[in-house]
PDB file of N, CA and C in Angstrom:
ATOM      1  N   UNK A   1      13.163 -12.501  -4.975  1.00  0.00           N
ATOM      2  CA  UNK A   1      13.818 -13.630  -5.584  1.00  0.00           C
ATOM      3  C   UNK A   1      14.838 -14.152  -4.593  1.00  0.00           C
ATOM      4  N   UNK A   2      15.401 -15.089  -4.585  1.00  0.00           N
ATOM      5  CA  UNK A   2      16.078 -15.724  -3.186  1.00  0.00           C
ATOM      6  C   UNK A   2      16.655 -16.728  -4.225  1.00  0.00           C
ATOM      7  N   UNK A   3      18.148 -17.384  -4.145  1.00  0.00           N
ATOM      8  CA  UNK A   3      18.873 -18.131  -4.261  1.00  0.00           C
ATOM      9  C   UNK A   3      19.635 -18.575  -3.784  1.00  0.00           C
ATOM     10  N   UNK A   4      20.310 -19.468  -3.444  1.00  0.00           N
ATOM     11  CA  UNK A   4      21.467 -19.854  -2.287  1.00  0.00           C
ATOM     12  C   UNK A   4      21.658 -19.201  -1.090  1.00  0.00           C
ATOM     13  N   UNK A   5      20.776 -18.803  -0.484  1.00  0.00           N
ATOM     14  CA  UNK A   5      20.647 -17.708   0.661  1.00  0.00           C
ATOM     15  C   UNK A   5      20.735 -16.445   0.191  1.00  0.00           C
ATOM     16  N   UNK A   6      20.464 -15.890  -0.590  1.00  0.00           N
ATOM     17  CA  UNK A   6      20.202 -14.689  -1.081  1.00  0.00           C
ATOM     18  C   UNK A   6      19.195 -14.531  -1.582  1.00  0.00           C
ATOM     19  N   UNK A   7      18.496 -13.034  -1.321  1.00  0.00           N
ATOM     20  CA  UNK A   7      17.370 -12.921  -1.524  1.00  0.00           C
ATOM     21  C   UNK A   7      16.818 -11.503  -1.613  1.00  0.00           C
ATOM     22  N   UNK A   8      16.742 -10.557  -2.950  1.00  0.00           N
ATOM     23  CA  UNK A   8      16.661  -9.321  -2.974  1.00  0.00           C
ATOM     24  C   UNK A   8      15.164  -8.693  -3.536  1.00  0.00           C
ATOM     25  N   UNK A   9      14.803  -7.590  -2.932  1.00  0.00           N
ATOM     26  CA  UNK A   9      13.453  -6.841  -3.037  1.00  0.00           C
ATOM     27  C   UNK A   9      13.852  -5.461  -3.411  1.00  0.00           C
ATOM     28  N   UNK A  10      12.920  -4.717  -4.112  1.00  0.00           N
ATOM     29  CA  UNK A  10      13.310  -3.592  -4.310  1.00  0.00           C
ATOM     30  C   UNK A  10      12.199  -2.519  -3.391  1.00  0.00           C
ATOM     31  N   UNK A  11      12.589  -2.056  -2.815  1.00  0.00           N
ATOM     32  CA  UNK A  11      12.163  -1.406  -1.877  1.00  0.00           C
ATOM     33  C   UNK A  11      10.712  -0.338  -1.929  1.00  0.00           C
ATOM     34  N   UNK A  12      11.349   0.178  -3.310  1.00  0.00           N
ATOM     35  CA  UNK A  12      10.419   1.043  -4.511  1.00  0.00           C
ATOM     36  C   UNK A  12      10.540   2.302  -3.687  1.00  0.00           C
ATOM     37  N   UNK A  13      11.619   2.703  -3.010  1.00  0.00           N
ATOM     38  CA  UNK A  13      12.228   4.332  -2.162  1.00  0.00           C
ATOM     39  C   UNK A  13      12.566   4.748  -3.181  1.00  0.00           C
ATOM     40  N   UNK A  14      12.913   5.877  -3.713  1.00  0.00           N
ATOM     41  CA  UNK A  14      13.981   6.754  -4.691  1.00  0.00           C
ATOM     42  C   UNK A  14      14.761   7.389  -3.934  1.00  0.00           C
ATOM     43  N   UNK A  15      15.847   7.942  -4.025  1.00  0.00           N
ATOM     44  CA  UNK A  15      16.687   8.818  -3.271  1.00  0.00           C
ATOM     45  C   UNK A  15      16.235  10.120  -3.692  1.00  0.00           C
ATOM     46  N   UNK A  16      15.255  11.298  -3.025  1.00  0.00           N
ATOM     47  CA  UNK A  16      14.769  12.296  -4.054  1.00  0.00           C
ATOM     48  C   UNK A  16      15.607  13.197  -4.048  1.00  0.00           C
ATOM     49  N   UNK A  17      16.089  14.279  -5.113  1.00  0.00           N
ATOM     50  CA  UNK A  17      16.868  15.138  -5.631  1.00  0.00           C
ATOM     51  C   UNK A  17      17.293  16.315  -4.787  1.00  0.00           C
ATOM     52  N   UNK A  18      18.239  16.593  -4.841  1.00  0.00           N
ATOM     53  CA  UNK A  18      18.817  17.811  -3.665  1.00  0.00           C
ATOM     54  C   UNK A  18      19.389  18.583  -4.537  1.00  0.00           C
ATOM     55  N   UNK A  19      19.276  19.932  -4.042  1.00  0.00           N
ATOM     56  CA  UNK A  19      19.956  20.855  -4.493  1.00  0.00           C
ATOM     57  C   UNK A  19      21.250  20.835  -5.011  1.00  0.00           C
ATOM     58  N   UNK A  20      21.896  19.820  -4.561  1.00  0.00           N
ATOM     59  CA  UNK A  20      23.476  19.923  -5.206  1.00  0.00           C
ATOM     60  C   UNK A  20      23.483  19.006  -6.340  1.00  0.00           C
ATOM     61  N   UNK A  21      22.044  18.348  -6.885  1.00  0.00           N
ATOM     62  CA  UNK A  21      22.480  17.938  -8.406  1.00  0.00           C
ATOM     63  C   UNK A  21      21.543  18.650  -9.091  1.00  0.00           C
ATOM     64  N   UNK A  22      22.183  19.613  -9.970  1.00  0.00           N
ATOM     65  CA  UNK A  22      21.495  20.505 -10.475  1.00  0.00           C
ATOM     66  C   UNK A  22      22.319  20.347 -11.968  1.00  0.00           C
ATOM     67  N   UNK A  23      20.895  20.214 -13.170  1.00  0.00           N
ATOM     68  CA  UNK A  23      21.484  19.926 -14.692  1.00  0.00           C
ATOM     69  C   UNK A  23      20.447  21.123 -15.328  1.00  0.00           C
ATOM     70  N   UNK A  24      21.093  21.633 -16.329  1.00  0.00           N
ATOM     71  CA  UNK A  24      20.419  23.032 -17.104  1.00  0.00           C
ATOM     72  C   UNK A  24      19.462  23.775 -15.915  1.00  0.00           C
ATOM     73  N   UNK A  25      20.099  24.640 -15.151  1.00  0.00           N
ATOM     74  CA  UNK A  25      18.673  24.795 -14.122  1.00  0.00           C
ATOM     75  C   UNK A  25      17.687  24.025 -13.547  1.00  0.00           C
ATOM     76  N   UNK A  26      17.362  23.130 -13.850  1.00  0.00           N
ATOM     77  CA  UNK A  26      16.551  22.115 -13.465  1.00  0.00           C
ATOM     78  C   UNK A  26      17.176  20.819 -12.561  1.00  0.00           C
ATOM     79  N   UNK A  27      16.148  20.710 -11.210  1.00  0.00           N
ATOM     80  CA  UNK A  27      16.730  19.640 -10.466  1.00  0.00           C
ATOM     81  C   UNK A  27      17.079  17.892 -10.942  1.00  0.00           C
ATOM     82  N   UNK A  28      17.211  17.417 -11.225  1.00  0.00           N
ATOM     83  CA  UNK A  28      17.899  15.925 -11.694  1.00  0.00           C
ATOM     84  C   UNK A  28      17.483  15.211 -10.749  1.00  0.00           C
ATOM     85  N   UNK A  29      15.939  14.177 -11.211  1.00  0.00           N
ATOM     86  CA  UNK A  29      15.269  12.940 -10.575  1.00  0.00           C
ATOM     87  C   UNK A  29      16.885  12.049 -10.670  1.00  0.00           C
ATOM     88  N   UNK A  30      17.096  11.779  -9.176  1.00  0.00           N
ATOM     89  CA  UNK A  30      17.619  10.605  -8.647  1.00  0.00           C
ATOM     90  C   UNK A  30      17.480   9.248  -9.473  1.00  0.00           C
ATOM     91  N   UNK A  31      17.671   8.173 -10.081  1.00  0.00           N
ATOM     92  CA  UNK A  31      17.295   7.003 -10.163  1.00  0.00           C
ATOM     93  C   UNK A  31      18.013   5.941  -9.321  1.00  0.00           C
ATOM     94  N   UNK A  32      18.692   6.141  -8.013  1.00  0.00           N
ATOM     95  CA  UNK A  32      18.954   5.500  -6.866  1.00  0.00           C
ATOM     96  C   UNK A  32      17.625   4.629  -6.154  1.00  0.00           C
ATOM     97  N   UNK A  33      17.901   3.653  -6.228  1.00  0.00           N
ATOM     98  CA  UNK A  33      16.765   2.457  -5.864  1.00  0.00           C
ATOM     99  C   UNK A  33      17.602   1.770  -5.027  1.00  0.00           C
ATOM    100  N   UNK A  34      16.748   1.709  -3.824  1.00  0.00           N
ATOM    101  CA  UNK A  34      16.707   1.114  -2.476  1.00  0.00           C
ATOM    102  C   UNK A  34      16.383  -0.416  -2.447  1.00  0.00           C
ATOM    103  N   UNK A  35      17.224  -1.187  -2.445  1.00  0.00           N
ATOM    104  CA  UNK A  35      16.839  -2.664  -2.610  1.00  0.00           C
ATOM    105  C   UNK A  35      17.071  -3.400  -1.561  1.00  0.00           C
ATOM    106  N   UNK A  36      16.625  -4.184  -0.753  1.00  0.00           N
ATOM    107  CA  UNK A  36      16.776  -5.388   0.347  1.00  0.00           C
ATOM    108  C   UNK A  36      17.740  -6.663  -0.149  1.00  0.00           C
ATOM    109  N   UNK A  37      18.687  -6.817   0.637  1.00  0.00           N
ATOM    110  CA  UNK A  37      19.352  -8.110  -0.320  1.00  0.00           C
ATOM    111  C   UNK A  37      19.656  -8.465   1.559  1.00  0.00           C
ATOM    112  N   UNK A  38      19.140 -10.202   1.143  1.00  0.00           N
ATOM    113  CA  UNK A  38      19.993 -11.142   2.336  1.00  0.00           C
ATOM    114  C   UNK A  38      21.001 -12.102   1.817  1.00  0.00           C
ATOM    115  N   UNK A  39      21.881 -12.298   2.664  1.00  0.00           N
ATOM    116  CA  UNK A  39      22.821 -13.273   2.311  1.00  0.00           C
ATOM    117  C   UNK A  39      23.429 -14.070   3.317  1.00  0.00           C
ATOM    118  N   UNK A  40      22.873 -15.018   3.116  1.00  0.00           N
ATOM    119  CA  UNK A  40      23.287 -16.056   3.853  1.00  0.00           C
ATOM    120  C   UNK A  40      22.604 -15.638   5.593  1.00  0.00           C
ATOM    121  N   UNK A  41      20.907 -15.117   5.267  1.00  0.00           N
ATOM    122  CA  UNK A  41      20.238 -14.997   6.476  1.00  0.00           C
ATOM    123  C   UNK A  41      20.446 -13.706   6.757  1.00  0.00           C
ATOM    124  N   UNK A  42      21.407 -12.565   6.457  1.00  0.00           N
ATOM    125  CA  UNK A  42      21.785 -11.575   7.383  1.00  0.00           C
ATOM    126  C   UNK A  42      20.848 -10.621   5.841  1.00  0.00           C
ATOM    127  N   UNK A  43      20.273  -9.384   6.597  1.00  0.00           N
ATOM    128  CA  UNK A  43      19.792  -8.518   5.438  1.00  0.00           C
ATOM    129  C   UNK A  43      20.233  -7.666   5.784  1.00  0.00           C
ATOM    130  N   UNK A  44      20.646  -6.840   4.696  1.00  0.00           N
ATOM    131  CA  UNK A  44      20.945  -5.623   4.296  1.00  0.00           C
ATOM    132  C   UNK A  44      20.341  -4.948   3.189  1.00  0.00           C
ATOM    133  N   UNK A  45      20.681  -3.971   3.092  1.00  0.00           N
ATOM    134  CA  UNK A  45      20.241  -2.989   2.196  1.00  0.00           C
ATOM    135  C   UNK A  45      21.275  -2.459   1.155  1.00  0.00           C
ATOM    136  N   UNK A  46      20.964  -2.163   0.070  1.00  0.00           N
ATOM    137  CA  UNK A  46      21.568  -1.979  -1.170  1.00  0.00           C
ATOM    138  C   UNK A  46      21.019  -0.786  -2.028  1.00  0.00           C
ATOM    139  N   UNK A  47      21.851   0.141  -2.403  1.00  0.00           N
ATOM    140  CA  UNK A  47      21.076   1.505  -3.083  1.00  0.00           C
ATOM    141  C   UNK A  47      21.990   1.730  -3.940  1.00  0.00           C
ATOM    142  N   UNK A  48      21.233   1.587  -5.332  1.00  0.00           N
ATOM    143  CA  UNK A  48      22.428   1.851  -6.353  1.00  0.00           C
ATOM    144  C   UNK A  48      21.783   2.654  -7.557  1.00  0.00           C
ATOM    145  N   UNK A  49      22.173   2.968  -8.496  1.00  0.00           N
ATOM    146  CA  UNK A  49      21.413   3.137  -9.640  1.00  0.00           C
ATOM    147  C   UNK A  49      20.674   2.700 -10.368  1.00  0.00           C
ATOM    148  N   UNK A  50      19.673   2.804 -10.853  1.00  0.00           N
ATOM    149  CA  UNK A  50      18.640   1.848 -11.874  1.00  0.00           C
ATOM    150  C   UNK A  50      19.530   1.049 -13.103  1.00  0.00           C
ATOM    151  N   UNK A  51      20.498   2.399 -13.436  1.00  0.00           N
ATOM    152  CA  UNK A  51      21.685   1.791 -14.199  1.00  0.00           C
ATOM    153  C   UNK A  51      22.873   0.617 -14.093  1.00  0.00           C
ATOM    154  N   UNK A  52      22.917   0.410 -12.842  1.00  0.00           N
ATOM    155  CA  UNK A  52      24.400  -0.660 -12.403  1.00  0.00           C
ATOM    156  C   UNK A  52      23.470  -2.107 -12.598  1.00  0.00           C
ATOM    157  N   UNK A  53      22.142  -1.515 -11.805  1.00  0.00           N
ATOM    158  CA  UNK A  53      21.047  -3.154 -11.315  1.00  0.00           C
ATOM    159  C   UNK A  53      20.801  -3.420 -12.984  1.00  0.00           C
ATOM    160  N   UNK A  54      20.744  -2.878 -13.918  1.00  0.00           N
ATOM    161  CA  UNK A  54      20.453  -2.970 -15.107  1.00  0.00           C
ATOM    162  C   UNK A  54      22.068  -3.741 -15.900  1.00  0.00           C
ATOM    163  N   UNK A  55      23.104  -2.995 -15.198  1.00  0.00           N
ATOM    164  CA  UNK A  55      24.086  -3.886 -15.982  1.00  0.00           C
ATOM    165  C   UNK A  55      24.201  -5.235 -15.230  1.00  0.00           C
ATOM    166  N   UNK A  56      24.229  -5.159 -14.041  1.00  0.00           N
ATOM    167  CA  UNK A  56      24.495  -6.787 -13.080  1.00  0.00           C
ATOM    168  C   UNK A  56      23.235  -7.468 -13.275  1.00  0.00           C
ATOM    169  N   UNK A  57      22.093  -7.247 -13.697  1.00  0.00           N
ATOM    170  CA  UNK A  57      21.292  -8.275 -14.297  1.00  0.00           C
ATOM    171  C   UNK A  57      21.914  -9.043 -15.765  1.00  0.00           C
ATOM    172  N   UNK A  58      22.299  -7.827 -16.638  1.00  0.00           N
ATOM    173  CA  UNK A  58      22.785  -8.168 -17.923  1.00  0.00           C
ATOM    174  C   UNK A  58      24.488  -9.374 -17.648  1.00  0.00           C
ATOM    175  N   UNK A  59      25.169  -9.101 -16.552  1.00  0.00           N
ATOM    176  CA  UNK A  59      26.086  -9.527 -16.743  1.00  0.00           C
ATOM    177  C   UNK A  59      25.707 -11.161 -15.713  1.00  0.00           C
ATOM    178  N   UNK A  60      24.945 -11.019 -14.945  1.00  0.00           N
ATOM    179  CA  UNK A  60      24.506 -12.430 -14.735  1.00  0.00           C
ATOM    180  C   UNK A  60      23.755 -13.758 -15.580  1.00  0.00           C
ATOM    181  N   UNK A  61      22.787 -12.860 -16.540  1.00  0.00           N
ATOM    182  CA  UNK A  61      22.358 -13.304 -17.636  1.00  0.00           C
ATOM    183  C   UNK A  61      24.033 -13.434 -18.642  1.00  0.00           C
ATOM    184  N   UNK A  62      24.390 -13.180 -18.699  1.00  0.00           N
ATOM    185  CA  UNK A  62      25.673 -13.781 -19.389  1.00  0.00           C
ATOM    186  C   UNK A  62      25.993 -14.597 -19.076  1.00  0.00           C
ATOM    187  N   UNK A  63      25.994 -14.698 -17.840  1.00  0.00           N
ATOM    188  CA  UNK A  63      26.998 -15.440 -17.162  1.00  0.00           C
ATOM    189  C   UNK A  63      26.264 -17.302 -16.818  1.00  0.00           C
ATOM    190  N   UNK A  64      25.105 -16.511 -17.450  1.00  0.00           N
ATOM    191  CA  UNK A  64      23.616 -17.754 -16.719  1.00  0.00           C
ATOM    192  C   UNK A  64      24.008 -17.971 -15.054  1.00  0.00           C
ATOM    193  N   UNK A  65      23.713 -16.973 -14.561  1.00  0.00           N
ATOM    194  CA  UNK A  65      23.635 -17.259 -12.865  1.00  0.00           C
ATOM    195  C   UNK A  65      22.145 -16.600 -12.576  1.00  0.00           C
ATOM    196  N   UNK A  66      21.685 -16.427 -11.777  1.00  0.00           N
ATOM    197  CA  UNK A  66      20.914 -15.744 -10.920  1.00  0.00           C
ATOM    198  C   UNK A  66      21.706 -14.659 -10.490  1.00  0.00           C
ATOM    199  N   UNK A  67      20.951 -13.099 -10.613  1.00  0.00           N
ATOM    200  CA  UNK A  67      21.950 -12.346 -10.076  1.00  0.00           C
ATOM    201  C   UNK A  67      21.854 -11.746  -8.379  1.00  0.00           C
ATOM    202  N   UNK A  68      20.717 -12.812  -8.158  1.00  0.00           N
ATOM    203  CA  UNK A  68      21.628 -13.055  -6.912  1.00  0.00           C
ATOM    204  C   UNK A  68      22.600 -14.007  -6.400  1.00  0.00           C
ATOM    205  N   UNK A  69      22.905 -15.035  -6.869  1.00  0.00           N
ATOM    206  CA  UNK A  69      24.059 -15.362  -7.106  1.00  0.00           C
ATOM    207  C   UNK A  69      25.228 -14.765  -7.328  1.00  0.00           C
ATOM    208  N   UNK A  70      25.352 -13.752  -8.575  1.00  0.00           N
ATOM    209  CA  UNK A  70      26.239 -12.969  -9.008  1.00  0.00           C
ATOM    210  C   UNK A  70      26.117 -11.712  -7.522  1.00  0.00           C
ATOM    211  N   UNK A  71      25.405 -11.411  -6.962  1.00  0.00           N
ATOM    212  CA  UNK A  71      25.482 -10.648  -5.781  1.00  0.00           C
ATOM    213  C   UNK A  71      26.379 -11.203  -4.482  1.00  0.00           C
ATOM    214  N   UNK A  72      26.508 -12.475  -4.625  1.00  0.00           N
ATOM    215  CA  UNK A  72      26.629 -13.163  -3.259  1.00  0.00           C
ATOM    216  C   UNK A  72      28.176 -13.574  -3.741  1.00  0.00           C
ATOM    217  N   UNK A  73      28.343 -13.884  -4.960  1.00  0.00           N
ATOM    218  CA  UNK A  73      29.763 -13.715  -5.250  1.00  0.00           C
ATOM    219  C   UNK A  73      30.926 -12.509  -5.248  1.00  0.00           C
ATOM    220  N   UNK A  74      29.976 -11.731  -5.425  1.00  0.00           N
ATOM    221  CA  UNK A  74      30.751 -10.192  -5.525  1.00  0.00           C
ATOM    222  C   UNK A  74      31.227 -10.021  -3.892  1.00  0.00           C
ATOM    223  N   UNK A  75      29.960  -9.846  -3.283  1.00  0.00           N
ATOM    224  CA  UNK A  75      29.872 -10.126  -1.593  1.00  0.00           C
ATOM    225  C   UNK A  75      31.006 -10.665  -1.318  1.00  0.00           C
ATOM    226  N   UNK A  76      31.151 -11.904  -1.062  1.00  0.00           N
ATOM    227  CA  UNK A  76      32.519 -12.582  -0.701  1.00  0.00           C
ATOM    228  C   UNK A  76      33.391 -12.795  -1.169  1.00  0.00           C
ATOM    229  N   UNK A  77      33.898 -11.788  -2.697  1.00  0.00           N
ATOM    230  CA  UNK A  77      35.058 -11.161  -3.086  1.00  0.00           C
ATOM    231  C   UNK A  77      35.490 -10.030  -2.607  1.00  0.00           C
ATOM    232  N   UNK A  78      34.630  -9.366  -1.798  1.00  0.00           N
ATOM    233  CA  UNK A  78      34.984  -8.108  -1.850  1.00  0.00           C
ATOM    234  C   UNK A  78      35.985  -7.970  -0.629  1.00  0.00           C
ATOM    235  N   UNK A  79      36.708  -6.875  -0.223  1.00  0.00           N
ATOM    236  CA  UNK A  79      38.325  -7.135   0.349  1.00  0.00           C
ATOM    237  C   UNK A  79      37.635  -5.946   1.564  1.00  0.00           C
ATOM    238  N   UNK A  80      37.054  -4.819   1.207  1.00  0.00           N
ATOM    239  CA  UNK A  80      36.674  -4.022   1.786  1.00  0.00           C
ATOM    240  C   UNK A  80      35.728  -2.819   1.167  1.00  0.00           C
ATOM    241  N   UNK A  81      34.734  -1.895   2.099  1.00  0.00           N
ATOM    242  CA  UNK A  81      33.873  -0.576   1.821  1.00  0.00           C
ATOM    243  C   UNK A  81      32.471  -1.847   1.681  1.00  0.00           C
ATOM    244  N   UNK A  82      31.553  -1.027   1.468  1.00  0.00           N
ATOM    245  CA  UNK A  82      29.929  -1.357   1.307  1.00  0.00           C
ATOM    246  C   UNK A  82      29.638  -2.019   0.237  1.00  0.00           C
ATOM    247  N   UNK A  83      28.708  -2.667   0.461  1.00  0.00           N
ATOM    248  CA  UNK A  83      28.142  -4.188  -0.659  1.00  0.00           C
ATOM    249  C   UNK A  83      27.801  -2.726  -1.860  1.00  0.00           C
ATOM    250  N   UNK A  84      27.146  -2.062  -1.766  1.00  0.00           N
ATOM    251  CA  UNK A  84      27.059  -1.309  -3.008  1.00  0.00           C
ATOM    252  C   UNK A  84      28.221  -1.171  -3.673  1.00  0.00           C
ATOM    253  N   UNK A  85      28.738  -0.274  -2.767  1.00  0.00           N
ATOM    254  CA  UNK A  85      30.346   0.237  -4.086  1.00  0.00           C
ATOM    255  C   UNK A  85      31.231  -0.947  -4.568  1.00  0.00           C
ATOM    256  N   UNK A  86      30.921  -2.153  -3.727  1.00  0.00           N
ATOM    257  CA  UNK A  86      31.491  -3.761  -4.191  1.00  0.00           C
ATOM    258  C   UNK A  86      30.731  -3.673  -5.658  1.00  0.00           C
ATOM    259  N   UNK A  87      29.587  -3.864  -5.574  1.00  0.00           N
ATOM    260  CA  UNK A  87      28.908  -3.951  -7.082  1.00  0.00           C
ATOM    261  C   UNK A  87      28.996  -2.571  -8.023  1.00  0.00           C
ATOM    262  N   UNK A  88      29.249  -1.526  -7.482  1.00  0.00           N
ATOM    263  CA  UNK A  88      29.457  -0.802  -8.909  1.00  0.00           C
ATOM    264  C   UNK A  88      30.930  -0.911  -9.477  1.00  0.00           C
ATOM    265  N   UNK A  89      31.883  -1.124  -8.689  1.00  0.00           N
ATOM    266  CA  UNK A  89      33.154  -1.287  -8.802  1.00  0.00           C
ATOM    267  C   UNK A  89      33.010  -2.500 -10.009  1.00  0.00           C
ATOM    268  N   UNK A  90      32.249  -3.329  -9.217  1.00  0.00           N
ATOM    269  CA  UNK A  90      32.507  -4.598  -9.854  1.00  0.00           C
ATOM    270  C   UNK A  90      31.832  -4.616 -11.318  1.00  0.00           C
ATOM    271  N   UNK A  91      30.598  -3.565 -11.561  1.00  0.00           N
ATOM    272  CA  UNK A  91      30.466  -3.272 -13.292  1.00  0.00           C
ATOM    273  C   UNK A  91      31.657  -2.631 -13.775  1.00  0.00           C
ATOM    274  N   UNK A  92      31.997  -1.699 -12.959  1.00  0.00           N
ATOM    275  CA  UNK A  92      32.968  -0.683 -14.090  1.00  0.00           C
ATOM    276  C   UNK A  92      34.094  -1.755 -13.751  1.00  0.00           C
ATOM    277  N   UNK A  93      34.761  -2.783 -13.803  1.00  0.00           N
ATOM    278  CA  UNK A  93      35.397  -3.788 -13.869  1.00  0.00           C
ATOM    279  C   UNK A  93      34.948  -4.163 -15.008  1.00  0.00           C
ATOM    280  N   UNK A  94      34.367  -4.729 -14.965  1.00  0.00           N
ATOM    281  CA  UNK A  94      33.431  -5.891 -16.299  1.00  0.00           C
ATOM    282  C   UNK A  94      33.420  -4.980 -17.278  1.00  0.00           C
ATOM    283  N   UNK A  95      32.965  -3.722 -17.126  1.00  0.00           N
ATOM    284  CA  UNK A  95      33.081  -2.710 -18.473  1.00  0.00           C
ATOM    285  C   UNK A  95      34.349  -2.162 -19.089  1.00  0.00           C
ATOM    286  N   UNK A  96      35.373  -1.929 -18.060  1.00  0.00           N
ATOM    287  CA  UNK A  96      36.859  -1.971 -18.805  1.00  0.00           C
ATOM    288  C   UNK A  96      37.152  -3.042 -19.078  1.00  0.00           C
ATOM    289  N   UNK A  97      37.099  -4.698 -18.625  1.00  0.00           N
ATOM    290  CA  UNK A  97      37.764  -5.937 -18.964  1.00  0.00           C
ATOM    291  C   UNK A  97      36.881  -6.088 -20.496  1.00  0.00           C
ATOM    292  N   UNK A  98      35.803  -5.739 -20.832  1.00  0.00           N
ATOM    293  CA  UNK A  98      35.139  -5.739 -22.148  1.00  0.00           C
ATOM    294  C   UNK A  98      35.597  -4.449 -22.918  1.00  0.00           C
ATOM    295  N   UNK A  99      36.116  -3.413 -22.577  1.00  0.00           N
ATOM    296  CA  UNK A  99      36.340  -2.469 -23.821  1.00  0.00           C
ATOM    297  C   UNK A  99      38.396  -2.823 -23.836  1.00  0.00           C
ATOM    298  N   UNK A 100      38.688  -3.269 -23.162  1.00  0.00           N
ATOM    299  CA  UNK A 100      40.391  -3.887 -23.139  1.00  0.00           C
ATOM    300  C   UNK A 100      40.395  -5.398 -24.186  1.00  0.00           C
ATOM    301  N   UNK A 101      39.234  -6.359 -24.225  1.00  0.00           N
ATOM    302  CA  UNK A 101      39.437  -7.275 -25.139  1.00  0.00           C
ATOM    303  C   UNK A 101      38.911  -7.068 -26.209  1.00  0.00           C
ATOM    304  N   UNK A 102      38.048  -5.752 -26.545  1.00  0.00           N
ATOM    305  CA  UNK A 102      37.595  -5.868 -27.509  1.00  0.00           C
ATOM    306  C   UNK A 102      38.513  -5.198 -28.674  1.00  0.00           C
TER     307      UNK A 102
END
């Protein structure tokens, strides 16, 4: 999908499970997804949870943007660290500013 110079793929990598996440004895499938995002021509790569890409779809659909749009805004808010932790920061933002007004 591509919008205003942005343009993201999902890679379809998983991050597979390591020994140090370990739940009831049993190893814990990763749901870290490897996604391609360009912006403004330059590509990078993006690896987040199935869970965050699931809320920043939901919160672009709110918002009626494209969430790559909502990607490319986060992008050139961000002050500093990696386009990922920009976007999870930026749910658990949106998720305290919604449990503070509600």
């Amino acid at each position: 999908m591509s919008t205003r110079g942005v343009s993201i793929a999902r890679s379809g990598t998983n991050i597979p499970p390591t020994k140090d996440r370990m739940h009831a004895d049993a190893l814990m499938k990763s749901s870290v997804a490897k996604r391609s995002v360009a912006i403004g021509g330059h590509k990078t790569s993006v690896s987040l949870e199935d869970e965050f890409w699931a809320q920043l779809r939901g919160i672009a659909g709110a918002k009626h943007i494209p969430l790559s749009r909502l990607i490319a805004e986060i992008d050139e808010a961000r002050e500093c660290g990696n386009l990922s932790s920009a976007l999870r920061l930026y749910v658990l933002e949106h998720s305290r500013d919604l449990v503070n007004t509600a």
